[in-house]
N, C-alpha and C. Protein backbone atom coordinates (compact mmCIF):
# COMPACT_ATOMS: atom_id res chain seq x y z
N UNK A 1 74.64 111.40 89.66
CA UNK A 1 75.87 110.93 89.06
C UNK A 1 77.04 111.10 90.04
N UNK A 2 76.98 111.98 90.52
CA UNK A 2 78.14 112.76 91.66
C UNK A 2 77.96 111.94 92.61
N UNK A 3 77.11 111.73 93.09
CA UNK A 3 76.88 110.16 94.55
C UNK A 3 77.80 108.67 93.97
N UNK A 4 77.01 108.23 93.13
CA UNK A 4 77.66 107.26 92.88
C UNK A 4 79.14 106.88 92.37
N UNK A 5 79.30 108.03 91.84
CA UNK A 5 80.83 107.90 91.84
C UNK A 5 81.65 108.04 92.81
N UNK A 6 81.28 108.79 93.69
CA UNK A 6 82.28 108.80 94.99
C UNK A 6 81.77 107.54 95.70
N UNK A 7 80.55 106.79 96.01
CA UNK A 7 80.60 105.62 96.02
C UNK A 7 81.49 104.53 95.50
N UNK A 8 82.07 104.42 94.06
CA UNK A 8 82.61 103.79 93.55
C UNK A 8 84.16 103.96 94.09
N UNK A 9 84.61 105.31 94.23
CA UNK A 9 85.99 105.26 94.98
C UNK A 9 85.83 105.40 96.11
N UNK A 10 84.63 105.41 97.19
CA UNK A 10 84.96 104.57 98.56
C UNK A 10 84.89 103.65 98.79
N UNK A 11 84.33 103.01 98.19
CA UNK A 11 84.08 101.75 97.71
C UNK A 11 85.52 100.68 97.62
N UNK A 12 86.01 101.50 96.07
CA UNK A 12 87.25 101.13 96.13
C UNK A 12 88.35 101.12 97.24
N UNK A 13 88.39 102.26 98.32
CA UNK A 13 89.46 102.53 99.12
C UNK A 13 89.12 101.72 100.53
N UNK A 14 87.87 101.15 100.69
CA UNK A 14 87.20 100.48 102.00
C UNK A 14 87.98 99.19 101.42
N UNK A 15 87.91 98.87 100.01
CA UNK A 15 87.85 97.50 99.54
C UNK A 15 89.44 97.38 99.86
N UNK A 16 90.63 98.47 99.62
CA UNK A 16 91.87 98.04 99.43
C UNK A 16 92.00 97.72 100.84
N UNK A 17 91.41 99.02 101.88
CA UNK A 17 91.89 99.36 103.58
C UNK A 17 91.80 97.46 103.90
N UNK A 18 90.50 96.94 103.36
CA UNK A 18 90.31 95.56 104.08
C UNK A 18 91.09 94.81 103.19
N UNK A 19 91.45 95.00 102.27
CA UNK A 19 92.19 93.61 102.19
C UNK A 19 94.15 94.00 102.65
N UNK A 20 93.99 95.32 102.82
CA UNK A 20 95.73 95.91 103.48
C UNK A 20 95.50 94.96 105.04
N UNK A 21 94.08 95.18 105.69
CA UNK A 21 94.10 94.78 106.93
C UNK A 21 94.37 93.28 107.34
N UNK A 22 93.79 92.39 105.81
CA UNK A 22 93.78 91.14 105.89
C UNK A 22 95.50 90.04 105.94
N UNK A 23 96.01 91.13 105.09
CA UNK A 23 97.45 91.01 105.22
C UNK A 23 98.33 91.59 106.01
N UNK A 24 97.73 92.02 106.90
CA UNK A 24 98.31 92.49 108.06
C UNK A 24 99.74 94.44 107.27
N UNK A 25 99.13 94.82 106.64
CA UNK A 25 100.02 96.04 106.26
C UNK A 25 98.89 96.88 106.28
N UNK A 26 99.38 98.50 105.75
CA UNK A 26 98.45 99.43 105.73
C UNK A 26 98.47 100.10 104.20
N UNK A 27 97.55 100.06 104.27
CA UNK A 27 96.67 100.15 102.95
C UNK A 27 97.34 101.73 102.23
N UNK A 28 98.18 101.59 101.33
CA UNK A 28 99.16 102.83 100.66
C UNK A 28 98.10 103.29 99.81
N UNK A 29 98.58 104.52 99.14
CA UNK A 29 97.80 105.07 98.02
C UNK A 29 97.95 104.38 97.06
N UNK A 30 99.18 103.29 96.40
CA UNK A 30 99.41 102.96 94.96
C UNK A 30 98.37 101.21 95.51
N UNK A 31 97.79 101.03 96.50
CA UNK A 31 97.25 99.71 96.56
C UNK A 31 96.40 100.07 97.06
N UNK A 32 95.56 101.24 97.08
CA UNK A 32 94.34 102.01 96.28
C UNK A 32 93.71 102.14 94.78
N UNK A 33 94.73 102.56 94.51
CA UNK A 33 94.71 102.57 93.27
C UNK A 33 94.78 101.12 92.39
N UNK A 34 95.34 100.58 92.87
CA UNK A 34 95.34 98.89 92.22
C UNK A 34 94.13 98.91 92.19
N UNK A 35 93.46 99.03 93.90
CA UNK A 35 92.27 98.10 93.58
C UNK A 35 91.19 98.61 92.92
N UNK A 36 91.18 100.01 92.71
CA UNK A 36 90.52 100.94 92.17
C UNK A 36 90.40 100.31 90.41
N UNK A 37 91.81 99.94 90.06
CA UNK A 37 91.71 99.75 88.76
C UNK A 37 91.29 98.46 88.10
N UNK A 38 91.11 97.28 89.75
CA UNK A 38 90.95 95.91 89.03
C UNK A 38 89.70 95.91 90.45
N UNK A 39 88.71 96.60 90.28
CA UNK A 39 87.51 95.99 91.35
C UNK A 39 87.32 94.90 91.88
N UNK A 40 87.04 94.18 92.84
CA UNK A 40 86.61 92.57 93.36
C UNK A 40 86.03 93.22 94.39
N UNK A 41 84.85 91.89 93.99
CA UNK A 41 84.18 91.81 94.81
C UNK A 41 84.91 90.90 96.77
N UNK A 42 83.89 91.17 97.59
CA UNK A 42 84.66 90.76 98.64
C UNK A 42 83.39 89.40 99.34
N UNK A 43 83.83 88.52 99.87
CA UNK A 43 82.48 87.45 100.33
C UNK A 43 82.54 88.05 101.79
N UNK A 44 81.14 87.91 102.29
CA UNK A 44 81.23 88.21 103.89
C UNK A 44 79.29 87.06 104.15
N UNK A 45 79.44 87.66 105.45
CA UNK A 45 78.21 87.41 105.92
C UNK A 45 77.23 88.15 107.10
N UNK A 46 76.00 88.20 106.87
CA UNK A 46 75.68 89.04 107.98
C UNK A 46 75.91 88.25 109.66
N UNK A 47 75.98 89.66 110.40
CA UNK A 47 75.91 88.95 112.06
C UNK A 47 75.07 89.46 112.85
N UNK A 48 74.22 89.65 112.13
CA UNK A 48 72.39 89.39 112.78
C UNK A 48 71.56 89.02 111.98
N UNK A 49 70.66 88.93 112.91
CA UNK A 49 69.63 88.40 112.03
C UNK A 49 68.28 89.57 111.80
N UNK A 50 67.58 89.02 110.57
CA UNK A 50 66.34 90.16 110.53
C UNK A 50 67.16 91.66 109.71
N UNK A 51 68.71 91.47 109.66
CA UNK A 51 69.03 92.47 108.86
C UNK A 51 68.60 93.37 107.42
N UNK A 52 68.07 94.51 107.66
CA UNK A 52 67.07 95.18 106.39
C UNK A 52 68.27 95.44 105.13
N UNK A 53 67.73 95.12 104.00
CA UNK A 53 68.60 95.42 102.82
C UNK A 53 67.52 96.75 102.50
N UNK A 54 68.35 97.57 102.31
CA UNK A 54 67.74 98.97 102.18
C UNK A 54 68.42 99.58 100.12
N UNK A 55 67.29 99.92 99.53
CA UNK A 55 67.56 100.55 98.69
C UNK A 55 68.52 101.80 98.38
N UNK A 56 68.91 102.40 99.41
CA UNK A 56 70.00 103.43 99.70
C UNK A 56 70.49 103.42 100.75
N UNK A 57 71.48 104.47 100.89
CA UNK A 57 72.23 104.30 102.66
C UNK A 57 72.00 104.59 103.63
N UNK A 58 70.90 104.93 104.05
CA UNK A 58 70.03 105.10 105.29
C UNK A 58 69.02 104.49 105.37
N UNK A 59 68.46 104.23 107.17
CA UNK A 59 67.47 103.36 107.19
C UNK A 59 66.01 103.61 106.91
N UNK A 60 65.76 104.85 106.71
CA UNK A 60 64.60 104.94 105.90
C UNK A 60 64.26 104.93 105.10
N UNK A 61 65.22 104.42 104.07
CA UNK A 61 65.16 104.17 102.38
C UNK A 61 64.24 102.94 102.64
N UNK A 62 63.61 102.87 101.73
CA UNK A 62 62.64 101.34 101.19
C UNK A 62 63.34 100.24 101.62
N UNK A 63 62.74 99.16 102.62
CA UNK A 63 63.42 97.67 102.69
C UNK A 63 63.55 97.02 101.04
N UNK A 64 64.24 95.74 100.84
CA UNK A 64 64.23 95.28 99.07
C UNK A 64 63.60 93.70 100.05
N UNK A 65 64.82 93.79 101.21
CA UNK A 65 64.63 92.64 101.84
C UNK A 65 64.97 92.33 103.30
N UNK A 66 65.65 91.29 103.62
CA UNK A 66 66.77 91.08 105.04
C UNK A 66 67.31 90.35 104.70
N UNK A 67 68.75 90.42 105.44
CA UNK A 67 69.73 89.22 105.47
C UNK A 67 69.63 88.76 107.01
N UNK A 68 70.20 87.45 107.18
CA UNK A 68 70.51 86.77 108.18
C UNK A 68 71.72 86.39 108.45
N UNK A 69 72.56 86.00 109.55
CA UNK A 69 73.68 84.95 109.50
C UNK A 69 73.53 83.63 108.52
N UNK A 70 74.37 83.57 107.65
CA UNK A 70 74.15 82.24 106.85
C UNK A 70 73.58 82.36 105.83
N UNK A 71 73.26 83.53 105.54
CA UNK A 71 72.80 83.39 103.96
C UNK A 71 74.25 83.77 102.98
N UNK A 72 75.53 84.82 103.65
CA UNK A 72 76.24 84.84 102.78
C UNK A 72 75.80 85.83 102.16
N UNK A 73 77.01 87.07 101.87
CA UNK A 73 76.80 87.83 101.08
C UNK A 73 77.96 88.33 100.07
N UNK A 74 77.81 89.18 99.34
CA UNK A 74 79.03 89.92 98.24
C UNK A 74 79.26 91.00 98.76
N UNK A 75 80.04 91.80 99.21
CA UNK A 75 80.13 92.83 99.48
C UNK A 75 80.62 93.79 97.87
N UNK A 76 80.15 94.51 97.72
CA UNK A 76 80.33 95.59 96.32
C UNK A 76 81.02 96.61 96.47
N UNK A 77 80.71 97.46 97.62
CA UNK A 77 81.58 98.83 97.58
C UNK A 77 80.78 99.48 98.88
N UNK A 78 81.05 100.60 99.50
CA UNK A 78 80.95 101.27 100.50
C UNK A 78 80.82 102.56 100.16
N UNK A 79 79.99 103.16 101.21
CA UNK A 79 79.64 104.75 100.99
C UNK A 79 79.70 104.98 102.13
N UNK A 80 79.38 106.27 102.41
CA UNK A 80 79.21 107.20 103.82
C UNK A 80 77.64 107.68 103.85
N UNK A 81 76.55 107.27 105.05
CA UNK A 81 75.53 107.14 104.94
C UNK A 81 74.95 107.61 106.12
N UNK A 82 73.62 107.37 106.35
CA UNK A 82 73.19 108.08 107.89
C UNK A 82 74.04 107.04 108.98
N UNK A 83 74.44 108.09 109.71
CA UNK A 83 75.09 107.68 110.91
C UNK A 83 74.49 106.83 112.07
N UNK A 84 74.91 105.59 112.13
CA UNK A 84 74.42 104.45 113.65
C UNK A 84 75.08 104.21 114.59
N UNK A 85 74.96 104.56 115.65
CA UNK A 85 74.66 104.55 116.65
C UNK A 85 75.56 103.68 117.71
N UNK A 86 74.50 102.09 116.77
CA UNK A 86 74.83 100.99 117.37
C UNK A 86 76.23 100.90 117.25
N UNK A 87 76.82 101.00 116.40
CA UNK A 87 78.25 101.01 116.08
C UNK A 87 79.20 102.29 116.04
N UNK A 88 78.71 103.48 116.05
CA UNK A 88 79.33 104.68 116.02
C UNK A 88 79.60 104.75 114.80
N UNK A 89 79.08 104.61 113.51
CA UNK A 89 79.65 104.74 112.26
C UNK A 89 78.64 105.08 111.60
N UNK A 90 79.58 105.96 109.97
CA UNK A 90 77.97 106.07 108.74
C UNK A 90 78.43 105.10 107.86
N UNK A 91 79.25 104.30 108.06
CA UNK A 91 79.58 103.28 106.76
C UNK A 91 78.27 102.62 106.36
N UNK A 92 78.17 102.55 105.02
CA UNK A 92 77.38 101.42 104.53
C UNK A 92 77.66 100.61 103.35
N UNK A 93 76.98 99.89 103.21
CA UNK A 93 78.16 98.92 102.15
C UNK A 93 76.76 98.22 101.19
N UNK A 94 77.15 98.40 99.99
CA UNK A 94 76.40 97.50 99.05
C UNK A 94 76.99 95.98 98.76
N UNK A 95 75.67 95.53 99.37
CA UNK A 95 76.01 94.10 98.83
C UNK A 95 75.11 93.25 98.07
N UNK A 96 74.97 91.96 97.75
CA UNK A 96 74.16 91.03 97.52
C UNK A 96 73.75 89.45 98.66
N UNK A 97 72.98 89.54 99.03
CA UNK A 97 72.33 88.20 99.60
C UNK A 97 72.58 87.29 98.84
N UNK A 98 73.61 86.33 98.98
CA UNK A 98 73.60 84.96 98.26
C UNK A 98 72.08 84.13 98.48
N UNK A 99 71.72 84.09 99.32
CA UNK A 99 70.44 83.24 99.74
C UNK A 99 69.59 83.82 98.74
N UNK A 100 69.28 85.29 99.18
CA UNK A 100 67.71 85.70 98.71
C UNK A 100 68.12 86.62 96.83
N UNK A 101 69.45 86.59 96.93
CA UNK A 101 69.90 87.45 95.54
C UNK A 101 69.38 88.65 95.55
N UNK A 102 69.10 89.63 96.80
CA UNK A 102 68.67 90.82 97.15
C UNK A 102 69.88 91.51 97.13
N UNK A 103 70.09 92.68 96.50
CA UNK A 103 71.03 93.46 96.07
C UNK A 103 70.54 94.83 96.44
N UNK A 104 71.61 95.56 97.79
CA UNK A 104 70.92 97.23 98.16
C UNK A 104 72.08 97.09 99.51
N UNK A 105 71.68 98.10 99.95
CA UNK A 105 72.43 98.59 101.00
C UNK A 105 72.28 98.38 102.44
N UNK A 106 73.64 97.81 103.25
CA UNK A 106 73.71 97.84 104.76
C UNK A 106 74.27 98.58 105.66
N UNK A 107 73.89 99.05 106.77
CA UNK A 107 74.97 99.41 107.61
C UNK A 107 76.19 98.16 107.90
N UNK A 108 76.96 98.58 108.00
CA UNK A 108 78.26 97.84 108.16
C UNK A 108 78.11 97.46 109.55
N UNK A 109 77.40 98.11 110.22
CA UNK A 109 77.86 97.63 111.62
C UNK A 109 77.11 95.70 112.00
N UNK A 110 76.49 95.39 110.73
CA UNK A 110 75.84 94.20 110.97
C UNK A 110 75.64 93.12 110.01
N UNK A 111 77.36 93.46 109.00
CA UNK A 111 78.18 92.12 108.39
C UNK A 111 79.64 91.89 108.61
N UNK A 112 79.45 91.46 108.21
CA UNK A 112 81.51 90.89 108.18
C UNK A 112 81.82 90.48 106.88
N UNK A 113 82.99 91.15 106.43
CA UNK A 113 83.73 90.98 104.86
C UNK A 113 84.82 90.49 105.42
N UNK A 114 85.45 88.65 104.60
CA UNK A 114 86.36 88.53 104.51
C UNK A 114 87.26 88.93 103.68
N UNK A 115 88.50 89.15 104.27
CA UNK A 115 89.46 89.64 103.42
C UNK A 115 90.64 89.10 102.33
């Protein structure tokens, strides 16, 4: 229970930081809290290919599936997860595959959310 809820408010605070970034300002506590109180979802897409949709936030959790460039995804919310490398980060982000409707977890370092 304690995981997922702090999921849900990093989630929330990744979701405000990117859309503060999209408008070019920085993301305050009271537009945290907005977005905290009215959730949206965010559209992105992956930028590789063969990308594993993982049942939790690390890569040894169970594959569900992969994304590719071009299938389009939802981004849901963000957690703090095993740490990569490739990117220097533990972000990971729940999303959905528009293509395959596979719903689980990515490292961030291999989509893009528009804002």
């Amino acid at each position: 229970m304690t995981i997922r809820k702090s999921r849900k408010s990093l989630g929330a605070a990744f979701a405000a930081t990117v859309l503060a970034a999209s408008l070019g300002v920085a993301a305050a506590p009271s537009a945290q809290a907005a977005v905290a109180a009215r959730p949206q979802a965010l559209s992105g897409d992956f930028t590789a290919t063969g990308v594993r949709i993982h049942t939790d936030s690390y890569s040894g959790a169970p594959a569900l599936g992969e994304g590719n460039p071009g299938d389009g995804l939802t981004f849901w919310q963000a957690t703090e997860g095993e740490y990569n490398p490739a990117c220097g980060n533990d972000q990971w982000a729940q999303i959905t595959d528009h293509r395959t409707h596979v719903k689980g977890w990515v490292s961030v370092c291999y989509i893009h959310v528009n804002g």
